[in-house]
Protein backbone atom coordinates (compact mmCIF):
# COMPACT_ATOMS: atom_id res chain seq x y z
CA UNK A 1 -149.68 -90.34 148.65
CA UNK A 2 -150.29 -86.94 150.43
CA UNK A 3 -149.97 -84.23 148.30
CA UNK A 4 -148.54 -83.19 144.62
CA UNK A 5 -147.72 -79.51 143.28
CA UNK A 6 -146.35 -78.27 140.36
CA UNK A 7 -142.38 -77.39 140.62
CA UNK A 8 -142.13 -76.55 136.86
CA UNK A 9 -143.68 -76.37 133.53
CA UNK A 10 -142.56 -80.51 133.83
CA UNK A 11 -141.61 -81.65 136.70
CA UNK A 12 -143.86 -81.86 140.19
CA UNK A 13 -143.28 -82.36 144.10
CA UNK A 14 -145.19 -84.99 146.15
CA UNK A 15 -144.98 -85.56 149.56
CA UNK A 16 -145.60 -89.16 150.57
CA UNK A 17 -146.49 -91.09 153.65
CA UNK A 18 -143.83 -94.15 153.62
CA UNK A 19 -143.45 -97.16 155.56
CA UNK A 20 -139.85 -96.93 156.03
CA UNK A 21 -139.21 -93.62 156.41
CA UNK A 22 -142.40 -91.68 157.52
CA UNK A 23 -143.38 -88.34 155.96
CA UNK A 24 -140.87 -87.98 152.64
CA UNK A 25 -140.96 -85.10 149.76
CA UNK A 26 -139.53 -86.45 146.52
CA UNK A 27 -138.69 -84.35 143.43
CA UNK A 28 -140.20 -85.99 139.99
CA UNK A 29 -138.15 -84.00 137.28
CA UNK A 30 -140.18 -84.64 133.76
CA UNK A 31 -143.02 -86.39 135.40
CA UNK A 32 -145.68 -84.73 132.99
CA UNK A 33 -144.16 -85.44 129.89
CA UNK A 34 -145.49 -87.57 127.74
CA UNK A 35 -142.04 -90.13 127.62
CA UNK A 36 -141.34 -90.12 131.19
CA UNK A 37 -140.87 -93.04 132.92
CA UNK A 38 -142.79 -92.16 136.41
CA UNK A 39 -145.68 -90.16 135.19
CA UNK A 40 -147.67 -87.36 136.89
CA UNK A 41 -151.17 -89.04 137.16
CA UNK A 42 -150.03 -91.70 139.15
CA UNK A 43 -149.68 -89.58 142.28
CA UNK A 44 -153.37 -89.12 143.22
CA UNK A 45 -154.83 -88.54 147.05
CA UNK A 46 -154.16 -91.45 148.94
CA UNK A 47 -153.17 -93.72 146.78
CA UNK A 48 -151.07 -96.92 147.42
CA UNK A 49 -148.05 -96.72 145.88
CA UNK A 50 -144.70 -99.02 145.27
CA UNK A 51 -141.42 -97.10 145.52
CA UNK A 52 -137.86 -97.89 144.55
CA UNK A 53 -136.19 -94.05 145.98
CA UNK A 54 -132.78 -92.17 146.57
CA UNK A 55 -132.66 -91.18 150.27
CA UNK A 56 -129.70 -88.81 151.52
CA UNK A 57 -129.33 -88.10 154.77
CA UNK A 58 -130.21 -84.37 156.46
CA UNK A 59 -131.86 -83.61 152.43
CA UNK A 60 -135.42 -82.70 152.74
CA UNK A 61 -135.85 -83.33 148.68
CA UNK A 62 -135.76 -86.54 147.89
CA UNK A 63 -135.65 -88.49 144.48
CA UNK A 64 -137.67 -91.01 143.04
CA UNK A 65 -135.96 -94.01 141.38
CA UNK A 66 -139.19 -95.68 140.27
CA UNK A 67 -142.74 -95.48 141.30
CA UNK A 68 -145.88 -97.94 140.24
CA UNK A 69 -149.37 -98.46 141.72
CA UNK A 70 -148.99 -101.00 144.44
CA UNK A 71 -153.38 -101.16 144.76
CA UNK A 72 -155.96 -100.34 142.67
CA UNK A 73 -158.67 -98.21 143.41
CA UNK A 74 -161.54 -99.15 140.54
CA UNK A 75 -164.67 -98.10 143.52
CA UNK A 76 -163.98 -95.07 145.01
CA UNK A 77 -163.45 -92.78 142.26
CA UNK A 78 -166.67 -93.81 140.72
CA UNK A 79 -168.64 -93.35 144.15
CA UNK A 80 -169.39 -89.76 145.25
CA UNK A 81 -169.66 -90.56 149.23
CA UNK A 82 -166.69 -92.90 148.64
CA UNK A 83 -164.43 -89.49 146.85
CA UNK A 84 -166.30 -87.10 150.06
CA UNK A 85 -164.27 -89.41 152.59
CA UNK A 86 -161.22 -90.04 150.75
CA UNK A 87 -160.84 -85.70 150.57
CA UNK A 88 -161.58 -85.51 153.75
CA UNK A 89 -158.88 -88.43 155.45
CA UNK A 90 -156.36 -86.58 152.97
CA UNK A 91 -156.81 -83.30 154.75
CA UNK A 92 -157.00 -85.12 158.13
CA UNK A 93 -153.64 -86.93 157.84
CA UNK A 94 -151.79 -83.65 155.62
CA UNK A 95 -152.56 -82.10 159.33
CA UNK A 96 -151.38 -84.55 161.44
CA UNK A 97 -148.62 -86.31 159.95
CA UNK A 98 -145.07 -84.42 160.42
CA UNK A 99 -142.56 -87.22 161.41
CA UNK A 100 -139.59 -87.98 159.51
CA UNK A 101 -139.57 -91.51 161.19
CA UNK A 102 -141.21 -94.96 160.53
CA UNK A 103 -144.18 -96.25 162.47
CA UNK A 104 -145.54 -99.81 160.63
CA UNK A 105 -148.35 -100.30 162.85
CA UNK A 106 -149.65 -96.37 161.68
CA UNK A 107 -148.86 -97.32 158.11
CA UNK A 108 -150.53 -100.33 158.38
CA UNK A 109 -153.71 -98.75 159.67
CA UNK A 110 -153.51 -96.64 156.79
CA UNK A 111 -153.07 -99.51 154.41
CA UNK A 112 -155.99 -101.17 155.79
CA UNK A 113 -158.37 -98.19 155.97
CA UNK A 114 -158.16 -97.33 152.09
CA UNK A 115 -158.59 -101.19 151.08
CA UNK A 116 -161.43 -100.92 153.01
CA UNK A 117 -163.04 -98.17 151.76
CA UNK A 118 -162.29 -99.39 148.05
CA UNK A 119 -164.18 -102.39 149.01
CA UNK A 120 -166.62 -101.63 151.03
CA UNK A 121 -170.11 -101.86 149.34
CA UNK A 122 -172.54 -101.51 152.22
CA UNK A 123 -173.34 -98.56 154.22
CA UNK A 124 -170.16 -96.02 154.83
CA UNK A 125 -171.76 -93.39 156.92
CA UNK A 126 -169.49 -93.59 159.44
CA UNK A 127 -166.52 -94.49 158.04
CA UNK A 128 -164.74 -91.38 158.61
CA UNK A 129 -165.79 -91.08 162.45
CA UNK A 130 -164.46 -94.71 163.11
CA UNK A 131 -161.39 -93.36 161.33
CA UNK A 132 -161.02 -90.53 163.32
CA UNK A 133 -161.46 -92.47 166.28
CA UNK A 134 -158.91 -95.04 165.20
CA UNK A 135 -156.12 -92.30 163.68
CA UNK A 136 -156.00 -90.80 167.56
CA UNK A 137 -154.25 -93.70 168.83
CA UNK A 138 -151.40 -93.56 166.79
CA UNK A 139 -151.29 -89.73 167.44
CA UNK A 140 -151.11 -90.25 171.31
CA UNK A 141 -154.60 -89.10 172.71
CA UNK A 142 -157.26 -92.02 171.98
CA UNK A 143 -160.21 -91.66 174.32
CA UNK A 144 -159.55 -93.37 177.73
CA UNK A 145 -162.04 -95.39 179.29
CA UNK A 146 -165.79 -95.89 178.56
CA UNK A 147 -169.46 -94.73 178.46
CA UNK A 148 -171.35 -96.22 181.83
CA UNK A 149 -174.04 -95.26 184.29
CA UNK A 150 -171.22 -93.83 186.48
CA UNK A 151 -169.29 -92.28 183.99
CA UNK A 152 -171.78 -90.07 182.16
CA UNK A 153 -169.41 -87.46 180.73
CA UNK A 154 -166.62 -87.20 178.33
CA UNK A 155 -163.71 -84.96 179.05
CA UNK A 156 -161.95 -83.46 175.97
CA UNK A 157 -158.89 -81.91 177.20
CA UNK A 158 -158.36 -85.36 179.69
CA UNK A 159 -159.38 -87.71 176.79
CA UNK A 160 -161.49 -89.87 178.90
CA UNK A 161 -164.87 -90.44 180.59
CA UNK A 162 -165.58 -89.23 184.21
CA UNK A 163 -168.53 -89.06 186.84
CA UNK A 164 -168.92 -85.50 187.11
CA UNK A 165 -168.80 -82.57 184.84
CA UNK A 166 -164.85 -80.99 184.54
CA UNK A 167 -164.33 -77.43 185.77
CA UNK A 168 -163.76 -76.27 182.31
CA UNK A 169 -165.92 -76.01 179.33
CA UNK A 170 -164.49 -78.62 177.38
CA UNK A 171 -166.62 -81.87 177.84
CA UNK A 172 -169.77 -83.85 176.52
CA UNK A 173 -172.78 -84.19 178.08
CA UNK A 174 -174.61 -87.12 178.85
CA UNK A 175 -176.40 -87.72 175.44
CA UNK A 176 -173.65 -86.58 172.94
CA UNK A 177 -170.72 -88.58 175.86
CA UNK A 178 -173.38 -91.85 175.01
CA UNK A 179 -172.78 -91.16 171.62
CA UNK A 180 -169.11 -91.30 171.38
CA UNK A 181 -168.97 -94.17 173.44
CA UNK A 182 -170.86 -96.02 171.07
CA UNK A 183 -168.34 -95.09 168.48
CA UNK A 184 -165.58 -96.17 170.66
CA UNK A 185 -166.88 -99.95 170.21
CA UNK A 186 -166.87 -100.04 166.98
CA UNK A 187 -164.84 -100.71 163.88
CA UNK A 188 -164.90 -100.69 159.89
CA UNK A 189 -166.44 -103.95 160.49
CA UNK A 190 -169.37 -103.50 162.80
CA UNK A 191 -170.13 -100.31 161.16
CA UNK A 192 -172.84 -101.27 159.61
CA UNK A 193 -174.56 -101.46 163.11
CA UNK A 194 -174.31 -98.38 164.10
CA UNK A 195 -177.48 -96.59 163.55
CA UNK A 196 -176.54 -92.80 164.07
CA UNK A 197 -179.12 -89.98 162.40
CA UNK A 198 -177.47 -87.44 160.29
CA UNK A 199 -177.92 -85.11 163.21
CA UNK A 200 -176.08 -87.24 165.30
CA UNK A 201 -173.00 -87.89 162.81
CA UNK A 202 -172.82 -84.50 162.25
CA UNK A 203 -172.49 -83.62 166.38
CA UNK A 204 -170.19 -86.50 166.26
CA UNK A 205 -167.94 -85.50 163.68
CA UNK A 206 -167.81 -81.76 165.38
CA UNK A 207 -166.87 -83.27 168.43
CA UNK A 208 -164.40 -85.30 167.43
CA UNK A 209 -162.52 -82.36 165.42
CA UNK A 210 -162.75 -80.30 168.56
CA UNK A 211 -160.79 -83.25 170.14
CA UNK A 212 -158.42 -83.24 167.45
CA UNK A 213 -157.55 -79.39 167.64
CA UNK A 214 -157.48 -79.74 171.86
CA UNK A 215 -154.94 -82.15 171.25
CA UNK A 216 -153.05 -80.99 168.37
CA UNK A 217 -152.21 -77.16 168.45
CA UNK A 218 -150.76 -77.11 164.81
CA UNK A 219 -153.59 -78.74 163.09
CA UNK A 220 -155.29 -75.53 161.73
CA UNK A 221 -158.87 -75.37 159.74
CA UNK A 222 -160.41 -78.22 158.23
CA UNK A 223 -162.87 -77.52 155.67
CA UNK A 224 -163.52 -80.69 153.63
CA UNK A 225 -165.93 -81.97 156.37
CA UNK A 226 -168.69 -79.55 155.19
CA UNK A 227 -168.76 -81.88 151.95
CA UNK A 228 -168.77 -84.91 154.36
CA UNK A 229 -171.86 -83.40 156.20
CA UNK A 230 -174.38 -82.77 152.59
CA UNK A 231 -173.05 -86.12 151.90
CA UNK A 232 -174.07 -87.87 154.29
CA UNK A 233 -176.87 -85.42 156.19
């Protein structure tokens, strides 16, 4: 679940993320009264939903048939850093995500990466980099080779490491190309090793939203990450 906004003193619009049909707005007429049989509340940020729906072809409104909370989330609205990333992959994927079209492997990444974070109970520091990281692949532009004595710089409008410094502005040095390569190797499941300062996750997080808008002219302003960076400073 993406987004929900009033459409009348009852009834409300969400726009959805779906495995079957990609990016889907669906009207909910009554939702927020008290008798109604798929109720407002249920549509919160990112949450995993079931859905039986109505789908007509060349309609950009949608209607839901019945709706009903496919997984739980009992951690992360309880957990501060937890809520900080869940605003902040909203925002990310309200961006990026336009298609009208299934992809399973994307919405399987997606189904993974919010199980995770519900369960996760160590150190999540850099969960939202390694998401970031991860989300680029499935968007068309995931960094290209690696971090090596040879190939000490990162090229952001190439999307890959190289020997010598581009003839533009837009690439890493040395220290903050070292960086991302270390992110590169890693996953929500070696996270815990990653041992980045809150100096470092904050150039890392920078960088990495400069490669999204390089590679994404649409995207616009982000502005939940300032929450990210007090969080986890």
């Amino acid at each position: 679940m993406l987004r929900a906004v009033n459409y009348s003193d009852t009834s409300i619009i969400v726009k959805i993320y779906t495995e079957e049909f990609g990016i889907q707005t669906y009207l909910i007429k009554g939702a927020k009264r008290k008798n109604s049989s798929i109720k407002a509340n249920l549509f919160q940020p990112l949450s995993l939903l079931e859905l039986v729906v109505y789908k007509k072809e060349k309609k950009k409104l949608h209607t839901l048939k019945e709706a009903g909370v496919e997984f739980h989330f009992n951690s992360i609205p309880n957990d501060p850093a937890k809520t900080s990333i869940l605003f902040f992959l909203n925002e990310i994927l309200l961006k990026c995500l336009q298609e009208e079209e299934n992809n399973h492997e994307l919405f399987a990444f997606l189904h993974e990466t919010m199980q995770t974070l519900e369960s996760a109970e160590k150190n999540i520091s850099n969960f939202y980099l390694i998401f970031l990281v991860r989300l680029s692949r499935f968007l068309g532009f995931y960094p290209q080779g690696k971090f090596s004595e040879t190939t000490t710089f990162f090229d952001l409008q190439e999307g890959g490491f190289t020997p010598t410094e581009p003839l533009h502005p837009d690439f890493l040095d040395n220290s903050n190309s070292q960086l991302l390569g270390k992110l590169l190797v890693s996953n929500y499941y070696s996270m815990d090793s990653l041992t980045f300062s809150g100096k470092e996750r904050k150039n890392l997080l920078d960088i990495l939203l400069r490669f999204y808008h390089l590679h994404l002219s649409n995207m616009g302003s982000i502005s939940s990450h300032k929450v990210l960076e007090q969080v986890f400073a």
